[in-house]
C-alpha atoms as a PDB file:
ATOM      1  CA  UNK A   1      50.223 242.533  45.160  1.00  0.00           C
ATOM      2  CA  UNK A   2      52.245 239.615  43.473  1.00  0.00           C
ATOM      3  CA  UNK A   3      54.629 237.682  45.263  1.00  0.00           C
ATOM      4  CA  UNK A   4      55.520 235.469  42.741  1.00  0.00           C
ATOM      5  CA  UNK A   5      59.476 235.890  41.441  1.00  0.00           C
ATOM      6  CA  UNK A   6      58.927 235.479  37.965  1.00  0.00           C
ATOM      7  CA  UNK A   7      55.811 237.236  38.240  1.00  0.00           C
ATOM      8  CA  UNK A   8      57.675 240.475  39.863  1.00  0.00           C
ATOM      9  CA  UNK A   9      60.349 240.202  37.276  1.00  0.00           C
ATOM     10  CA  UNK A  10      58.321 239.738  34.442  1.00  0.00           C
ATOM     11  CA  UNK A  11      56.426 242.902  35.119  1.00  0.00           C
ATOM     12  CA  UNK A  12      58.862 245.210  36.365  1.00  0.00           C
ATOM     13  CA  UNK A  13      60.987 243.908  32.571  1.00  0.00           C
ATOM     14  CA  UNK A  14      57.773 244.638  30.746  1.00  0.00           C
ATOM     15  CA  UNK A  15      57.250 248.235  32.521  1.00  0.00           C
ATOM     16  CA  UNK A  16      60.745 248.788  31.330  1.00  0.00           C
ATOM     17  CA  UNK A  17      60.020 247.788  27.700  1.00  0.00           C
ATOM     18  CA  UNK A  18      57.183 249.481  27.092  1.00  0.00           C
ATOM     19  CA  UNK A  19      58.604 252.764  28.577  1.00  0.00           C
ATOM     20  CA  UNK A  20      61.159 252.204  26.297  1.00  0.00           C
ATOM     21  CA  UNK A  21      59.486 251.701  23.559  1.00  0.00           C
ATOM     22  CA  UNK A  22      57.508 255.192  23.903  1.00  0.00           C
ATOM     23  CA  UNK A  23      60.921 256.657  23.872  1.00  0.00           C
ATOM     24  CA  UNK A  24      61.655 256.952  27.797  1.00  0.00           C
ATOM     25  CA  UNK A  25      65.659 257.784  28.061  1.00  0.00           C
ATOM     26  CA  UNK A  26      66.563 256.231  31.009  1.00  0.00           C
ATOM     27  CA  UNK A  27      64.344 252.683  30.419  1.00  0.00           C
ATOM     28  CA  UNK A  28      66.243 252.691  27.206  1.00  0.00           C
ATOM     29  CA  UNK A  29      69.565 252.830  29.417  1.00  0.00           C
ATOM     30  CA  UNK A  30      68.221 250.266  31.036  1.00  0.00           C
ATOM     31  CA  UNK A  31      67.551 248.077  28.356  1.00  0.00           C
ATOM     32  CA  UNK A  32      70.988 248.719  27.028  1.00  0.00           C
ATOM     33  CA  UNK A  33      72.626 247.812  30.163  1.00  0.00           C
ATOM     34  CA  UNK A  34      70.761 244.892  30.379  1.00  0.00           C
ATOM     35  CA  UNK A  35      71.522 243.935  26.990  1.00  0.00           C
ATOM     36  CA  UNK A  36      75.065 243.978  27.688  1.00  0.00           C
ATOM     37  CA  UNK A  37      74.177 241.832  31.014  1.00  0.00           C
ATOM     38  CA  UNK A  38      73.137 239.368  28.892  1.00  0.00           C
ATOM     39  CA  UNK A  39      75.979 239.000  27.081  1.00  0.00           C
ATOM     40  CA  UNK A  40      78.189 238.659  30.382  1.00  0.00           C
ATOM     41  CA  UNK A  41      78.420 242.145  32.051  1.00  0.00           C
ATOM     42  CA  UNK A  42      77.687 243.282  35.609  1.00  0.00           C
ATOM     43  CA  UNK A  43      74.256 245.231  35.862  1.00  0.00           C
ATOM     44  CA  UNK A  44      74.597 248.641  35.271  1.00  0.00           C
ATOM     45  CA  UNK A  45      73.694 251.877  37.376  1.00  0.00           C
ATOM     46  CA  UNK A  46      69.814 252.199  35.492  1.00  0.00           C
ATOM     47  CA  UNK A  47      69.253 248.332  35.949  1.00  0.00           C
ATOM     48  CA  UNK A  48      70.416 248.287  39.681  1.00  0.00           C
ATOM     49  CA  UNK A  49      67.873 250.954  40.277  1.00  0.00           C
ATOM     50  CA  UNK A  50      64.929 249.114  38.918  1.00  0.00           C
ATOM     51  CA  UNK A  51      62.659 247.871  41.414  1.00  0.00           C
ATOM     52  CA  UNK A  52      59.527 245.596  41.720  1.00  0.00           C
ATOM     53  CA  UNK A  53      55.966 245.917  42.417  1.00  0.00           C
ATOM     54  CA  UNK A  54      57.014 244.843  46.044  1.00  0.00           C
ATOM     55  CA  UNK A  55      59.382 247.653  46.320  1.00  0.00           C
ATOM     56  CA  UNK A  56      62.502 245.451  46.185  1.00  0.00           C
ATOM     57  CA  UNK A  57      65.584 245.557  43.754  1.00  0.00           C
ATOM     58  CA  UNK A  58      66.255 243.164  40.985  1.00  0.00           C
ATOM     59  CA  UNK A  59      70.021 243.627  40.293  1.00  0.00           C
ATOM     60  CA  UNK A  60      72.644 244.136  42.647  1.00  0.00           C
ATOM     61  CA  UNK A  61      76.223 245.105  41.775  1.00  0.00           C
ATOM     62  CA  UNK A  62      77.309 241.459  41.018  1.00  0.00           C
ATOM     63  CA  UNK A  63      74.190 240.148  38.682  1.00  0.00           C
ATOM     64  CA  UNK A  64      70.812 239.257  40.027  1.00  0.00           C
ATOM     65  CA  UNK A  65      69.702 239.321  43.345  1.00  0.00           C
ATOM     66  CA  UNK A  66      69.828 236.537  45.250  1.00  0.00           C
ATOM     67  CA  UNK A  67      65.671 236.240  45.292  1.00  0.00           C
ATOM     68  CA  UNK A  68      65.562 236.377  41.286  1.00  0.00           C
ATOM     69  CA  UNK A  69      69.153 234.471  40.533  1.00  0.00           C
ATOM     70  CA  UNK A  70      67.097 231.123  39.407  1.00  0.00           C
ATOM     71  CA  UNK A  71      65.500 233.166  37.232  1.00  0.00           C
ATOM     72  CA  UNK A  72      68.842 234.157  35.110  1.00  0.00           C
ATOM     73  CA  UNK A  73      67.584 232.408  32.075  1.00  0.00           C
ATOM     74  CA  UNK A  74      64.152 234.025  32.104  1.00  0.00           C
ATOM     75  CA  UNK A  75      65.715 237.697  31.817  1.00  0.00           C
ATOM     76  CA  UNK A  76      68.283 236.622  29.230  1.00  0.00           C
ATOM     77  CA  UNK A  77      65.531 235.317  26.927  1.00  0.00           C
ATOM     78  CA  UNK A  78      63.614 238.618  27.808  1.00  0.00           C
ATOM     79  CA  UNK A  79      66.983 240.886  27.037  1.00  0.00           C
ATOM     80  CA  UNK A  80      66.991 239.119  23.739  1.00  0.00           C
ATOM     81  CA  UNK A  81      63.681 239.851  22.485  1.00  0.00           C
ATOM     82  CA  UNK A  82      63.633 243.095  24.156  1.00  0.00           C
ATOM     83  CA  UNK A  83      66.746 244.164  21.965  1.00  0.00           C
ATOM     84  CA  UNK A  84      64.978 242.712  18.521  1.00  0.00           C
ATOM     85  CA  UNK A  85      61.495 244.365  19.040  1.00  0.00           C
ATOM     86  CA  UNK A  86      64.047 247.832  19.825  1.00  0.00           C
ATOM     87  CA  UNK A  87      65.334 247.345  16.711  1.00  0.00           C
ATOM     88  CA  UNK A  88      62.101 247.170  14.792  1.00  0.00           C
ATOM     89  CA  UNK A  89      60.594 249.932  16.418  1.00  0.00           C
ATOM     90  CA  UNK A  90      63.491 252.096  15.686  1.00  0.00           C
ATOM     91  CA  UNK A  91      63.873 251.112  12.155  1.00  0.00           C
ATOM     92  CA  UNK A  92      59.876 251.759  11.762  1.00  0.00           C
ATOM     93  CA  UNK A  93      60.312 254.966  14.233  1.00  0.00           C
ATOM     94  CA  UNK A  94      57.635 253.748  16.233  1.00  0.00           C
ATOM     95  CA  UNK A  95      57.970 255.544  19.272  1.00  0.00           C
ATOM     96  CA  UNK A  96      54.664 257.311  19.131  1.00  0.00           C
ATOM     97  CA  UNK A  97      52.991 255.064  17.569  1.00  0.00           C
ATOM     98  CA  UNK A  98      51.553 252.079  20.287  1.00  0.00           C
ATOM     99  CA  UNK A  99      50.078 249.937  17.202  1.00  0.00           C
ATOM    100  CA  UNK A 100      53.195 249.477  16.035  1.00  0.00           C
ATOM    101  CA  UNK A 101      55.009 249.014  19.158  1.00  0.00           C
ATOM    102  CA  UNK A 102      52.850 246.338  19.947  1.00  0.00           C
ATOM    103  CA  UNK A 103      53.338 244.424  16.508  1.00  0.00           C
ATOM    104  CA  UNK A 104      57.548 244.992  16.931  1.00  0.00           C
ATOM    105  CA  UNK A 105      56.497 243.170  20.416  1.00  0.00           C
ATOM    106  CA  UNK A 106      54.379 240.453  19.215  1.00  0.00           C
ATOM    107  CA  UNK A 107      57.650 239.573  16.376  1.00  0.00           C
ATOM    108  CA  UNK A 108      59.788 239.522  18.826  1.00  0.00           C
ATOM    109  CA  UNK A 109      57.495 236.702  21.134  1.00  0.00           C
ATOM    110  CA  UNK A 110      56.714 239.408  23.570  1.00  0.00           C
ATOM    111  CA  UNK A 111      52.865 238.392  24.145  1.00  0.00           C
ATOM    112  CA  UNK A 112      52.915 240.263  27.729  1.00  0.00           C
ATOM    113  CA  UNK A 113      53.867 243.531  26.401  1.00  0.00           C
ATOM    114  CA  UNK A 114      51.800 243.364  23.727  1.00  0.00           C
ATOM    115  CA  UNK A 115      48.946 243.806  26.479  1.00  0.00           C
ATOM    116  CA  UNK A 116      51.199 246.028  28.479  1.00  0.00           C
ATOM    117  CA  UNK A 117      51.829 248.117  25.967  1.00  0.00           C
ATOM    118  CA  UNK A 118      47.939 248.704  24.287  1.00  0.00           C
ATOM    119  CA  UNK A 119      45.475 248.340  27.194  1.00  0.00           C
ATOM    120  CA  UNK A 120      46.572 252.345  28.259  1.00  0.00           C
ATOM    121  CA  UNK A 121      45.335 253.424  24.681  1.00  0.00           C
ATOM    122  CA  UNK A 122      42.153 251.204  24.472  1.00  0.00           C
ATOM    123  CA  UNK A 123      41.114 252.785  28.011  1.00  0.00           C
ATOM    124  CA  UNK A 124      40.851 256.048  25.790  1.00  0.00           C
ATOM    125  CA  UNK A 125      39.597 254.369  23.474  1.00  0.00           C
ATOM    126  CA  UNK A 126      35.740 254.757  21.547  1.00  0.00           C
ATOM    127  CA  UNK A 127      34.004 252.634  18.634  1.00  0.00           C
ATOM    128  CA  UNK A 128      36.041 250.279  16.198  1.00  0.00           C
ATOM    129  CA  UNK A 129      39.330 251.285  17.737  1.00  0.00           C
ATOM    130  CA  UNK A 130      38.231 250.198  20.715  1.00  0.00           C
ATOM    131  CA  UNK A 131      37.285 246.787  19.640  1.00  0.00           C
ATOM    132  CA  UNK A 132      40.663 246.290  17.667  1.00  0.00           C
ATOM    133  CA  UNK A 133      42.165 246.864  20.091  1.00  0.00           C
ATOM    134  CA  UNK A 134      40.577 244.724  22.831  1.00  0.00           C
ATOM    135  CA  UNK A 135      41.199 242.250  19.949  1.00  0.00           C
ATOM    136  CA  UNK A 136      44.948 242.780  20.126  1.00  0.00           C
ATOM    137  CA  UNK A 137      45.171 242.778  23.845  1.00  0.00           C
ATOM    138  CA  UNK A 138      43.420 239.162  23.797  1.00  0.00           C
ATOM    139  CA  UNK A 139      45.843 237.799  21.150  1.00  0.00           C
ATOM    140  CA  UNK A 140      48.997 238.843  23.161  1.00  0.00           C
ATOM    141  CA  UNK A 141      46.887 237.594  26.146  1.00  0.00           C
ATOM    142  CA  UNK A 142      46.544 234.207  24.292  1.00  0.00           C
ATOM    143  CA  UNK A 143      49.809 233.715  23.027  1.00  0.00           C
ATOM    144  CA  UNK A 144      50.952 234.406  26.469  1.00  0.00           C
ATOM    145  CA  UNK A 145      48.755 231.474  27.684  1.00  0.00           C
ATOM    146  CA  UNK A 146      50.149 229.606  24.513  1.00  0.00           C
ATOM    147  CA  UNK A 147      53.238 230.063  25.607  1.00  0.00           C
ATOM    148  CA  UNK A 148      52.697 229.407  29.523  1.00  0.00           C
ATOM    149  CA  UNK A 149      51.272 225.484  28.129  1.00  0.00           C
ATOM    150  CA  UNK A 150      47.891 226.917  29.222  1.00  0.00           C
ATOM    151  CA  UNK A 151      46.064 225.865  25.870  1.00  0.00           C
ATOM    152  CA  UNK A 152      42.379 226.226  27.622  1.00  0.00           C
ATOM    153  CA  UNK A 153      42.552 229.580  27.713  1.00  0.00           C
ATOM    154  CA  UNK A 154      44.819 230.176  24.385  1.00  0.00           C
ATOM    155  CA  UNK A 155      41.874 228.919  22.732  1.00  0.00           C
ATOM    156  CA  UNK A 156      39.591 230.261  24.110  1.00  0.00           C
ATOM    157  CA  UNK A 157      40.912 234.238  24.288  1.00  0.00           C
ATOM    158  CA  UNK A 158      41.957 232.865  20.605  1.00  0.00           C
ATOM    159  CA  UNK A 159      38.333 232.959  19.275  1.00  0.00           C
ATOM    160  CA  UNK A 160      37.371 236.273  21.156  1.00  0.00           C
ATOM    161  CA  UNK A 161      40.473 237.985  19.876  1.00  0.00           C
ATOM    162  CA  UNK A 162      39.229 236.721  16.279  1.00  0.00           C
ATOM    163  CA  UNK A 163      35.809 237.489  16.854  1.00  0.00           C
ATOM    164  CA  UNK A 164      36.656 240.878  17.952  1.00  0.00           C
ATOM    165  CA  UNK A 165      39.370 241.217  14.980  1.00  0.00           C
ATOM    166  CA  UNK A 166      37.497 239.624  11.786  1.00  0.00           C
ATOM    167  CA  UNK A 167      34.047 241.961  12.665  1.00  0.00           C
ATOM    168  CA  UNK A 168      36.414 245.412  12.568  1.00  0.00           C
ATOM    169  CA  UNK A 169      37.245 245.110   8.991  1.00  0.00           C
ATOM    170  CA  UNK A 170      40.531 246.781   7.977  1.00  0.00           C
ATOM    171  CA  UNK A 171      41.350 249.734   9.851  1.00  0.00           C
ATOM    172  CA  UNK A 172      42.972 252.761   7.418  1.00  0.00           C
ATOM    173  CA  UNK A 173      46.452 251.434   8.334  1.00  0.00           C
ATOM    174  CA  UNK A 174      46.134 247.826   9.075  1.00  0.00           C
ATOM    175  CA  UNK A 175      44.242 244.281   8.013  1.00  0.00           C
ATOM    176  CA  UNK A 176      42.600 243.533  11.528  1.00  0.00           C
ATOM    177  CA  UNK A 177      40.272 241.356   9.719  1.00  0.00           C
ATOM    178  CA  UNK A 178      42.725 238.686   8.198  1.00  0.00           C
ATOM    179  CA  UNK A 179      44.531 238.951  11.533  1.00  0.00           C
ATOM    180  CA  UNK A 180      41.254 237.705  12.950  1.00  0.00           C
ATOM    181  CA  UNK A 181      41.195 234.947  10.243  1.00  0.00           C
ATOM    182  CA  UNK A 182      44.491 233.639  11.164  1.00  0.00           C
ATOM    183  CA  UNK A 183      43.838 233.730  15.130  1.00  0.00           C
ATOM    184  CA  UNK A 184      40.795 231.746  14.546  1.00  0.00           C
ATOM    185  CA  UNK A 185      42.828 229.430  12.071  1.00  0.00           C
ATOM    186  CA  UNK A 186      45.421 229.235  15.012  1.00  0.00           C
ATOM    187  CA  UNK A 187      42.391 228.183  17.401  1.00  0.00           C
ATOM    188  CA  UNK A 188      41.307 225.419  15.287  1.00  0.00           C
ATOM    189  CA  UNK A 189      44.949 224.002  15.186  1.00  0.00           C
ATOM    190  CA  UNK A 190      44.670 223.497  19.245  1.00  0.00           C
ATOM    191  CA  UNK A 191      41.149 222.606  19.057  1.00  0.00           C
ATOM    192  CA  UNK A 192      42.115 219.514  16.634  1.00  0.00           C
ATOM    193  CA  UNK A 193      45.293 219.024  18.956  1.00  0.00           C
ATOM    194  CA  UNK A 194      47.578 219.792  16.045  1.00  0.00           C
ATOM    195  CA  UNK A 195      49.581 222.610  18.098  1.00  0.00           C
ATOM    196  CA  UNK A 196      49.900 221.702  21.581  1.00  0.00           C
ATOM    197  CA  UNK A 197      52.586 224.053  22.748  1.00  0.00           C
ATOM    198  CA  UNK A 198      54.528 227.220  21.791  1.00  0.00           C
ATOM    199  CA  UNK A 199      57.470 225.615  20.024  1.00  0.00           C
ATOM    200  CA  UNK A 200      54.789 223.956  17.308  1.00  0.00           C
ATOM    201  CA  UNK A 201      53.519 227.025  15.894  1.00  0.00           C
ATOM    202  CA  UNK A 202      55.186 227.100  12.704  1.00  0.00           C
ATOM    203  CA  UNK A 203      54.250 230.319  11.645  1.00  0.00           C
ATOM    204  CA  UNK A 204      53.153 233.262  13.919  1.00  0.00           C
ATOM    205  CA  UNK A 205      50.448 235.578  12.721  1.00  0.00           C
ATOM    206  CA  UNK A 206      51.099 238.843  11.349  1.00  0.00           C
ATOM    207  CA  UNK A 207      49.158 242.162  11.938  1.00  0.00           C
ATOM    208  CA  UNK A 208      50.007 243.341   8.157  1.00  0.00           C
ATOM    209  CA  UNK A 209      49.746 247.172   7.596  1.00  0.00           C
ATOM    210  CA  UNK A 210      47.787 248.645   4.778  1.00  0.00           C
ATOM    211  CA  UNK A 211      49.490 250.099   1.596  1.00  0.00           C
END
């Protein structure tokens, strides 16, 4: 079990998300009330009932509790991106469909939930679609690192995702294969020292969908 504050917080936020994201009613209370927490507001009913691996609460009546209050800045950033991948996935009525959940994530810097949100379906999951996927789950998992500073093992989960990506092909509803292209293109950018943190990557890769 973690023990870790961040850790805890980050996975009990990214349980919420992807709940949400499938269309859950009360996670998408949640996410609304912790929306307007962001923007100033006490934690609502859904949010003070969310709880952590280790069983304990996150919000109490007046804002964080006292074991997660540091990390105030963390959840903020999370709210943020939480609200514009929402938006997406509404606008692209997503809710059933994890793919594109997980691309509405990846937008919105939400490398986590990316994983979070696709590892359920490639457990199911036989063939090619099985590979893709395993291919997405490494490039949230490497942007995640990316984003962490950990640049060993961006790199390296970087060239598996591509490897994994650019030998699919092109699904019937997406270009997996020039994804793959631009992970590995992303890889060589660290390798050469060119992108050494999260805040250099100029442009992020995009999944694009089929016509």
């Amino acid at each position: 079990m973690k023990t870790h504050p961040k850790l805890l917080v980050r996975d009990a936020l990214a349980g919420l998300f992807v709940a949400a994201a499938a269309g859950d009613p009360e996670a998408n209370r949640a996410l609304e009330e912790l929306d307007r927490f962001a923007h100033g507001a006490a934690p609502g009913p859904a949010l003070r009932r969310l709880r952590s691996e280790d069983g304990s609460g996150l919000f109490a009546p007046g804002g964080l509790e006292s074991r997660f209050a540091p990390l105030g800045a963390y959840v903020k950033d999370r709210a943020q991106r939480f609200a514009a991948a929402r938006i997406r996935i509404r606008e692209t009525e997503a809710e059933r469909e994890p793919m594109e959940q997980a691309r509405a994530a990846w937008h919105a810097g939400l490398f986590f939930e990316v994983h979070e949100i696709l590892e359920p379906v490639w457990l199911a999951a036989t063939g090619l679609q099985r590979q893709r996927l395993q291919g997405m789950i490494m490039a949230g998992a490497a942007l995640h690192h990316l984003a962490d500073g950990n640049l060993a093992g961006a790199r390296s989960l970087l060239r598996e995702a591509a490897a994994k990506l650019e030998g699919s092909g092109s699904g019937e509803s997406h270009r997996f294969g020039s994804f793959g292209q631009a992970l590995a293109r992303l890889a060589g950018e660290i390798e050469k020292g060119s992108l050494r943190s999260i805040e250099e990557l100029g442009e992020l890769p995009v999944l694009e969908r089929r016509d």
